[in-house]
C-alpha atoms as a PDB file:
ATOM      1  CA  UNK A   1     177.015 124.248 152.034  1.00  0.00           C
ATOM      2  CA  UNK A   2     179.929 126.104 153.208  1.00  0.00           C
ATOM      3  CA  UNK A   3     182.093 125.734 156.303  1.00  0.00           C
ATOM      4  CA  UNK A   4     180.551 127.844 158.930  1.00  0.00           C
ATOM      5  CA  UNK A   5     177.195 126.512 158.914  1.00  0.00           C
ATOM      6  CA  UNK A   6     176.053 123.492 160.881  1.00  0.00           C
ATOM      7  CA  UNK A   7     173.695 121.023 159.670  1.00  0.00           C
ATOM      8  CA  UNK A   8     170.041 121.478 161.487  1.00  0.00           C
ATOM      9  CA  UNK A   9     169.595 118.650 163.980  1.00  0.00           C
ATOM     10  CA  UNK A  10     166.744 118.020 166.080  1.00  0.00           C
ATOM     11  CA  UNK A  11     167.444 118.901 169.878  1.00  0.00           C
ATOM     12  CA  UNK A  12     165.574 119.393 172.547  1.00  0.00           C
ATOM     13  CA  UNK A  13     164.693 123.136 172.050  1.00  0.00           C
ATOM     14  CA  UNK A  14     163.486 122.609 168.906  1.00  0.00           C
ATOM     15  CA  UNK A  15     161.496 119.468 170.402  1.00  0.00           C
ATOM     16  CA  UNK A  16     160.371 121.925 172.972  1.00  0.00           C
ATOM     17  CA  UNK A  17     159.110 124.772 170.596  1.00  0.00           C
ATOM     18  CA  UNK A  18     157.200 122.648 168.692  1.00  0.00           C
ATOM     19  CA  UNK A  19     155.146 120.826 171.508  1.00  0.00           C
ATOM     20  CA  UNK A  20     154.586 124.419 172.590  1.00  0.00           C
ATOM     21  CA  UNK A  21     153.162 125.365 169.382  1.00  0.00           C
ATOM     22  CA  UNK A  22     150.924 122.218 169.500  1.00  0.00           C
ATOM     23  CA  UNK A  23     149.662 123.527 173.217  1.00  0.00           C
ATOM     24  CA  UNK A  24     148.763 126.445 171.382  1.00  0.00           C
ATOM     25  CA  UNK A  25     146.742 125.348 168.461  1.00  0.00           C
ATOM     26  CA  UNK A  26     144.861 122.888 170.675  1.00  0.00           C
ATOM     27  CA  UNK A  27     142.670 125.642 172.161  1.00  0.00           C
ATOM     28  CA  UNK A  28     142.230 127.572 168.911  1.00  0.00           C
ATOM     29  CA  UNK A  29     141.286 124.162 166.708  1.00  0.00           C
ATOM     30  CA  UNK A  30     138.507 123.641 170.007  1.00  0.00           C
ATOM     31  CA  UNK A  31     136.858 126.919 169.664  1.00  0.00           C
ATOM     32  CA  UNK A  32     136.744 126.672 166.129  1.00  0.00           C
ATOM     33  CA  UNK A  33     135.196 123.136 166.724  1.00  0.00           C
ATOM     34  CA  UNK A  34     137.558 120.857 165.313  1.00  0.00           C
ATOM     35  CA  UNK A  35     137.181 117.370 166.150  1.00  0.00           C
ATOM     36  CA  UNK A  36     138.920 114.025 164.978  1.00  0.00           C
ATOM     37  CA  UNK A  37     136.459 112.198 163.654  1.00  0.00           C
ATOM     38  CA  UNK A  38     135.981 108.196 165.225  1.00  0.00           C
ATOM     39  CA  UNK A  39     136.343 105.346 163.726  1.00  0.00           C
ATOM     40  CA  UNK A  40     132.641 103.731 162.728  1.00  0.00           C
ATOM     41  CA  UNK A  41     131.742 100.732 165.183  1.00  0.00           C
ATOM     42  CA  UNK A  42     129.902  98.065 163.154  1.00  0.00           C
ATOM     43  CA  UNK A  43     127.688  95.886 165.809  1.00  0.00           C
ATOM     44  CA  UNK A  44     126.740  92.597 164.864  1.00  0.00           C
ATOM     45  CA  UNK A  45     122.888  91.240 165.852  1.00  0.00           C
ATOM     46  CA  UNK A  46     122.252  87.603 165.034  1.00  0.00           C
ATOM     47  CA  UNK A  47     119.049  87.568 167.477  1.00  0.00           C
ATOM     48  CA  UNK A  48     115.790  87.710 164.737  1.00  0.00           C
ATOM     49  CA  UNK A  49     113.552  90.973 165.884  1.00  0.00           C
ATOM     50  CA  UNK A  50     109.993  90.341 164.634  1.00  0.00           C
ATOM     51  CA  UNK A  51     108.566  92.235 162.827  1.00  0.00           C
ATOM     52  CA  UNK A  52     107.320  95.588 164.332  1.00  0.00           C
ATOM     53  CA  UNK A  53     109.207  94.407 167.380  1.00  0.00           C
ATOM     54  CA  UNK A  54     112.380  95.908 169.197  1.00  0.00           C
ATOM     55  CA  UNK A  55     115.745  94.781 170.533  1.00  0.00           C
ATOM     56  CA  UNK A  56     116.806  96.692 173.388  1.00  0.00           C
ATOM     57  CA  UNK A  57     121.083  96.512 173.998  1.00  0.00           C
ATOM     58  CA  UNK A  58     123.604  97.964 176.221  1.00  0.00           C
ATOM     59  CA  UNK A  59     124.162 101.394 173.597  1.00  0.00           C
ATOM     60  CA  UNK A  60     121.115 101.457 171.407  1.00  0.00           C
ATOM     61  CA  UNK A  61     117.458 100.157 170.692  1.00  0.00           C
ATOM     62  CA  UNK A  62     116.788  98.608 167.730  1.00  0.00           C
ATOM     63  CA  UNK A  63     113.662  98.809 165.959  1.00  0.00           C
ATOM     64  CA  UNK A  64     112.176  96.853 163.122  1.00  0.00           C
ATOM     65  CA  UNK A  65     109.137  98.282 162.022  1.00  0.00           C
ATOM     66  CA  UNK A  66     107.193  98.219 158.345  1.00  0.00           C
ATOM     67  CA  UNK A  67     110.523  96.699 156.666  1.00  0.00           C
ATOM     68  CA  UNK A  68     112.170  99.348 157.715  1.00  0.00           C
ATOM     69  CA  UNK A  69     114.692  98.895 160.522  1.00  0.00           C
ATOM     70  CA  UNK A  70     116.369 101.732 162.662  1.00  0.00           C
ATOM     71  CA  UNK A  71     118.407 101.705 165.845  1.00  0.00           C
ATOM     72  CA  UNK A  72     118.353 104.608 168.395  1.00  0.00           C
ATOM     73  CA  UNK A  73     121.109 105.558 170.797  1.00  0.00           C
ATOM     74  CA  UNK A  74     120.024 104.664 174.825  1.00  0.00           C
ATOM     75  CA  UNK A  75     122.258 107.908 175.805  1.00  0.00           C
ATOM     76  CA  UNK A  76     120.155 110.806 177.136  1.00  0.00           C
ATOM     77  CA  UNK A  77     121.232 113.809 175.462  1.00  0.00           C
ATOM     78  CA  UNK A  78     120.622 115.605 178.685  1.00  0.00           C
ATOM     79  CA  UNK A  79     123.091 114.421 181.040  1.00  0.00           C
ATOM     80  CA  UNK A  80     123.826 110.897 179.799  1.00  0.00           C
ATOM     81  CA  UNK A  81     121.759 108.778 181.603  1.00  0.00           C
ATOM     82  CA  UNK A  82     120.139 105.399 179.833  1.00  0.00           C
ATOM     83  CA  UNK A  83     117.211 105.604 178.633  1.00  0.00           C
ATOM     84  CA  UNK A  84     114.302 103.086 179.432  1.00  0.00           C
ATOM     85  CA  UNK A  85     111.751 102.181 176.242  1.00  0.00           C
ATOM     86  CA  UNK A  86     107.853 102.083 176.971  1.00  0.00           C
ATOM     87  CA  UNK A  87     106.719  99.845 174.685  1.00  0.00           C
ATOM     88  CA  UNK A  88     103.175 100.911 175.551  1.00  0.00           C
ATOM     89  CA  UNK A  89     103.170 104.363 174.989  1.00  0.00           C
ATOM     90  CA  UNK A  90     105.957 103.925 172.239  1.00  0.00           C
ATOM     91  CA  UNK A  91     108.416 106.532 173.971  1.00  0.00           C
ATOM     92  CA  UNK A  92     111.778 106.187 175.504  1.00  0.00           C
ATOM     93  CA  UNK A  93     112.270 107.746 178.531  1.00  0.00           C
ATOM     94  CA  UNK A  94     115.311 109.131 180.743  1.00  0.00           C
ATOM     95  CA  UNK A  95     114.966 107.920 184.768  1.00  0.00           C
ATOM     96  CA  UNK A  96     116.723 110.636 185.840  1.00  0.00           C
ATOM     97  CA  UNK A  97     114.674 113.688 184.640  1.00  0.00           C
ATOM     98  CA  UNK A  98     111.949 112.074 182.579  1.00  0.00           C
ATOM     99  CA  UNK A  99     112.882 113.779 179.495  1.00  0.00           C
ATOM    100  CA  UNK A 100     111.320 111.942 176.787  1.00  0.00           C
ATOM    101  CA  UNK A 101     111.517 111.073 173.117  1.00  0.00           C
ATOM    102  CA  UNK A 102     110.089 109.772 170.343  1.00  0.00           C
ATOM    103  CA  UNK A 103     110.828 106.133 169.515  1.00  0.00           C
ATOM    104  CA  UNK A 104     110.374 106.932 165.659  1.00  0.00           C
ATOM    105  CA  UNK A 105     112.214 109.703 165.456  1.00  0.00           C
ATOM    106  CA  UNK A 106     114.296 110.304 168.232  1.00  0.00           C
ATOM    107  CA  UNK A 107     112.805 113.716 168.862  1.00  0.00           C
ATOM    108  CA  UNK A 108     112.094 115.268 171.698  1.00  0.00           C
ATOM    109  CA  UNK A 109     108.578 114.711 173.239  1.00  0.00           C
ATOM    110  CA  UNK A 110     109.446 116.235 176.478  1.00  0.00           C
ATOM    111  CA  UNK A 111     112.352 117.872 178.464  1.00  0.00           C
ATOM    112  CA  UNK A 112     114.870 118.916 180.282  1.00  0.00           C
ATOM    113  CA  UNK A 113     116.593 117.313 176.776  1.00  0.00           C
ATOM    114  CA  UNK A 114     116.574 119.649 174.087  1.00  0.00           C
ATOM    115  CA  UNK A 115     118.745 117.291 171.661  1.00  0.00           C
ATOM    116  CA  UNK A 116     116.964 114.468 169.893  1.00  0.00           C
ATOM    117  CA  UNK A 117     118.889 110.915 170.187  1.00  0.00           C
ATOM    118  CA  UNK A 118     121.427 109.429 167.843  1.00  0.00           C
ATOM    119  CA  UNK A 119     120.289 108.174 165.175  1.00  0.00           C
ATOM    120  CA  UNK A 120     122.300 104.978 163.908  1.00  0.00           C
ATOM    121  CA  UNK A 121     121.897 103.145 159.812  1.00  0.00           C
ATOM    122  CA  UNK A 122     120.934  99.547 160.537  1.00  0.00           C
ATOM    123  CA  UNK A 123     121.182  96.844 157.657  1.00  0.00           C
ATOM    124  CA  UNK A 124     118.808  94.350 157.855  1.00  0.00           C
ATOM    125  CA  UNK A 125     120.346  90.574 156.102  1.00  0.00           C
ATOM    126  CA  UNK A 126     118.753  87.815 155.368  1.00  0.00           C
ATOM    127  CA  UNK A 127     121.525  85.376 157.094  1.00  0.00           C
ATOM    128  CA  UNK A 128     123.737  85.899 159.864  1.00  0.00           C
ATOM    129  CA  UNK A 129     124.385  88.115 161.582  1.00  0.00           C
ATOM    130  CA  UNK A 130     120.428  89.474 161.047  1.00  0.00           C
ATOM    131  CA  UNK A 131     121.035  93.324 161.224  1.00  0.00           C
ATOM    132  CA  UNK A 132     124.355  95.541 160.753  1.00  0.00           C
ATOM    133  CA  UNK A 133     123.947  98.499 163.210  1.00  0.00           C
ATOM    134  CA  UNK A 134     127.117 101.414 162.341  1.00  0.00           C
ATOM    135  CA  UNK A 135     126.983 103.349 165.208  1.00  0.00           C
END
């Protein structure tokens, strides 16, 4: 290092230049659809569901069903309103534009909703808590 030359320091220009750069990349990572994926939430049910029955919560519905279990996500994929389950006709269904869906599979039975719903893993224990849902 000779003399002349100063040793790089970190100033407010270069501060500057580089939260400008990140300004621009934000757009371009977007478009290319870049997302940071979350963090999974692991929910906790200690409430026994009988079997073939249904546990309705504040997020998701959770179905237990021919030993297999399944949980649902409440959120219309519409406009995000939450969803109401008919038990009867096996179909949830959004108040606010009646799209429905398939309690099953999630799909799409009728519209305006052209997404099916979340589909979340459940694990069903034996002790408590009852069922594991990873949403």
């Amino acid at each position: 290092m000779d003399s002349t030359s100063k040793p790089q320091t970190f100033n407010r220009r270069r501060l500057l230049s580089y939260a400008g750069l990140m300004a621009l990349c934000y757009p371009v990572l977007s478009f290319i659809g870049f997302k940071i994926p979350k963090k999974p939430v692991f929910t906790a049910i200690n409430k026994a569901v009988s079997t073939g029955g249904f546990l309705i919560t504040n997020d998701f519905i959770l179905f237990d069903r021919n030993s297999t279990c399944w949980a649902l996500s409440r959120k219309c994929t519409h406009l995000g309103c939450k969803l109401n389950y008919h038990e009867e006709l096996d179909l949830l269904e959004c108040p606010c534009h009646q799209s429905q869906f398939h309690a099953s599979t999630g799909q799409v039975i009728k519209g305006p909703a052209k997404k099916p719903l979340s589909f979340f893993p459940v694990e069903k224990k034996q002790g408590e808590p009852r069922y594991v849902v990873t949403t």
